[in-house]
C-alpha atoms as a PDB file:
ATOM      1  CA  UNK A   1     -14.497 -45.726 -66.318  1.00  0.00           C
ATOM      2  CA  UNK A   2     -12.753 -42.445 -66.943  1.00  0.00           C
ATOM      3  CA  UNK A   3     -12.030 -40.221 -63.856  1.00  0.00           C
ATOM      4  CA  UNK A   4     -13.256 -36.927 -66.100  1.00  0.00           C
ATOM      5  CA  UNK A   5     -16.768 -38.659 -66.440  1.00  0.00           C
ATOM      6  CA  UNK A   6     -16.656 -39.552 -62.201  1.00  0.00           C
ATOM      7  CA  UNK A   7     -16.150 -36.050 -61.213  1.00  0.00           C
ATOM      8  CA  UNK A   8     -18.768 -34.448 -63.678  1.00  0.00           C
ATOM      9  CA  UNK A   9     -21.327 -37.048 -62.851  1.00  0.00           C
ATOM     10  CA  UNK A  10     -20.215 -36.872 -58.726  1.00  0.00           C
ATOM     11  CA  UNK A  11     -20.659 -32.781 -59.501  1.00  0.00           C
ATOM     12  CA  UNK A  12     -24.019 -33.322 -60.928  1.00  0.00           C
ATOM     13  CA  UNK A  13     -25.737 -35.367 -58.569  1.00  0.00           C
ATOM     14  CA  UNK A  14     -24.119 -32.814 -55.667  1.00  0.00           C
ATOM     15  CA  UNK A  15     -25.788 -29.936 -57.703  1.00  0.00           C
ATOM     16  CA  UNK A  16     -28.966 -32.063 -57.701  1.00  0.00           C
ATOM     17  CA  UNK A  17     -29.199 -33.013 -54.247  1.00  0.00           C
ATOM     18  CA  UNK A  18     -28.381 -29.489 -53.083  1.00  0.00           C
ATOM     19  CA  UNK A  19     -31.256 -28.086 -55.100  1.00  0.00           C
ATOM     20  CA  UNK A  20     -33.308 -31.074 -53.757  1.00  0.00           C
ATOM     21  CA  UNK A  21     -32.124 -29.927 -50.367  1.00  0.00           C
ATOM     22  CA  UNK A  22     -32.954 -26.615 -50.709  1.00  0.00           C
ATOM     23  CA  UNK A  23     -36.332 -27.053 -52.392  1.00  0.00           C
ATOM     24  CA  UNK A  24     -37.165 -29.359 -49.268  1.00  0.00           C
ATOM     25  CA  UNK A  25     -36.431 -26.654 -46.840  1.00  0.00           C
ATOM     26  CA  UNK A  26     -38.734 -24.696 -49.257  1.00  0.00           C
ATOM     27  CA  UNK A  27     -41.486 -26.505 -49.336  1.00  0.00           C
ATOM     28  CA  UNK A  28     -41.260 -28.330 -45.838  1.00  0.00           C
ATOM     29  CA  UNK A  29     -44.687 -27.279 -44.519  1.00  0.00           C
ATOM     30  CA  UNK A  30     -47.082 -28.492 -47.425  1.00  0.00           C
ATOM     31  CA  UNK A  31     -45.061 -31.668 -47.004  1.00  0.00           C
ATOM     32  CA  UNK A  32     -46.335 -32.823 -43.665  1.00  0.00           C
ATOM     33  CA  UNK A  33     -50.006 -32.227 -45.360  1.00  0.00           C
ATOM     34  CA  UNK A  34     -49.107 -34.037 -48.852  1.00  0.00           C
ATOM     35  CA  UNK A  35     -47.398 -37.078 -46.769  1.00  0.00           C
ATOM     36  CA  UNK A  36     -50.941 -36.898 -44.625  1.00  0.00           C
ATOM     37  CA  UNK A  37     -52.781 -37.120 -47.680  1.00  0.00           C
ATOM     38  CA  UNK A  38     -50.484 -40.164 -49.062  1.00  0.00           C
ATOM     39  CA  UNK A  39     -51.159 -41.985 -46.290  1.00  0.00           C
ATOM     40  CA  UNK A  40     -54.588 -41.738 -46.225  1.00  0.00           C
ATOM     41  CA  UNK A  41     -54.525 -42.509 -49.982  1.00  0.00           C
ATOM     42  CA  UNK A  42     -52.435 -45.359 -49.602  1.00  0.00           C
ATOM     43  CA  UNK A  43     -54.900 -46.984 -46.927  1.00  0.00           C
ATOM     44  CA  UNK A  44     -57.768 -46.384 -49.122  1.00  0.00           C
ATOM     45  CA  UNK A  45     -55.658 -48.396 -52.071  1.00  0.00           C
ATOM     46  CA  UNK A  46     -54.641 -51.120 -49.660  1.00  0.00           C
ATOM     47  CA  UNK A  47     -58.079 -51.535 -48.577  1.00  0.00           C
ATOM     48  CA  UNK A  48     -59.469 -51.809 -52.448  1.00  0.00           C
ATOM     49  CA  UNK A  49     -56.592 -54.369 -53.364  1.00  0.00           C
ATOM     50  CA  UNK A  50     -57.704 -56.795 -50.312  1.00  0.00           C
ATOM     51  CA  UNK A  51     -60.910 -56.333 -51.166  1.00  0.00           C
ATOM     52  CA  UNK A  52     -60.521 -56.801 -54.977  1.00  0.00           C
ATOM     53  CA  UNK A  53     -58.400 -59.994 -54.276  1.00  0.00           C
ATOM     54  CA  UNK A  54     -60.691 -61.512 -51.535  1.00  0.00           C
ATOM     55  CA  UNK A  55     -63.630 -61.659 -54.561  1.00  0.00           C
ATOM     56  CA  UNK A  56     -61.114 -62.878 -57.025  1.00  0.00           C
ATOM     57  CA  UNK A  57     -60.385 -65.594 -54.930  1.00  0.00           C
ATOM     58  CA  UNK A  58     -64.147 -65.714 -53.849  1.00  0.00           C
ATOM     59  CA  UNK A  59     -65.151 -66.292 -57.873  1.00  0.00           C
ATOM     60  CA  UNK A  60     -62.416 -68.460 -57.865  1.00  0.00           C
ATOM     61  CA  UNK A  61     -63.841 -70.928 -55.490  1.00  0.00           C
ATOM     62  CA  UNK A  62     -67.378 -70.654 -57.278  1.00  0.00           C
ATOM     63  CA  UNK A  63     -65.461 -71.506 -60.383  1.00  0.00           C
END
């Protein structure tokens, strides 16, 4: 791997991560809502995959 292709990819993801940075510090607030939100969402989805594979396996056994 060349060492011109390192540095402009190791310059680019610095660039990215300090815009990432700085867009967190931004938008840090409507974060703690959004990760509330996920949560709650992801819950919800856990609870409809149990449920959706307890009646697969449910019309399994009547099979």
């Amino acid at each position: 791997m060349p060492h011109g292709k390192y540095v402009s990819l190791k310059t680019k993801y610095e660039g990215l991560f300090k815009t990432a940075l700085i867009s967190r510090i931004a938008i840090i607030s409507p974060t703690m809502g959004f990760l509330c939100h996920n949560l709650l969402l992801s819950l919800l989805f856990i609870w409809i995959y149990n449920s959706l594979r307890f009646f697969i396996k449910a019309s399994n056994k009547n099979m």
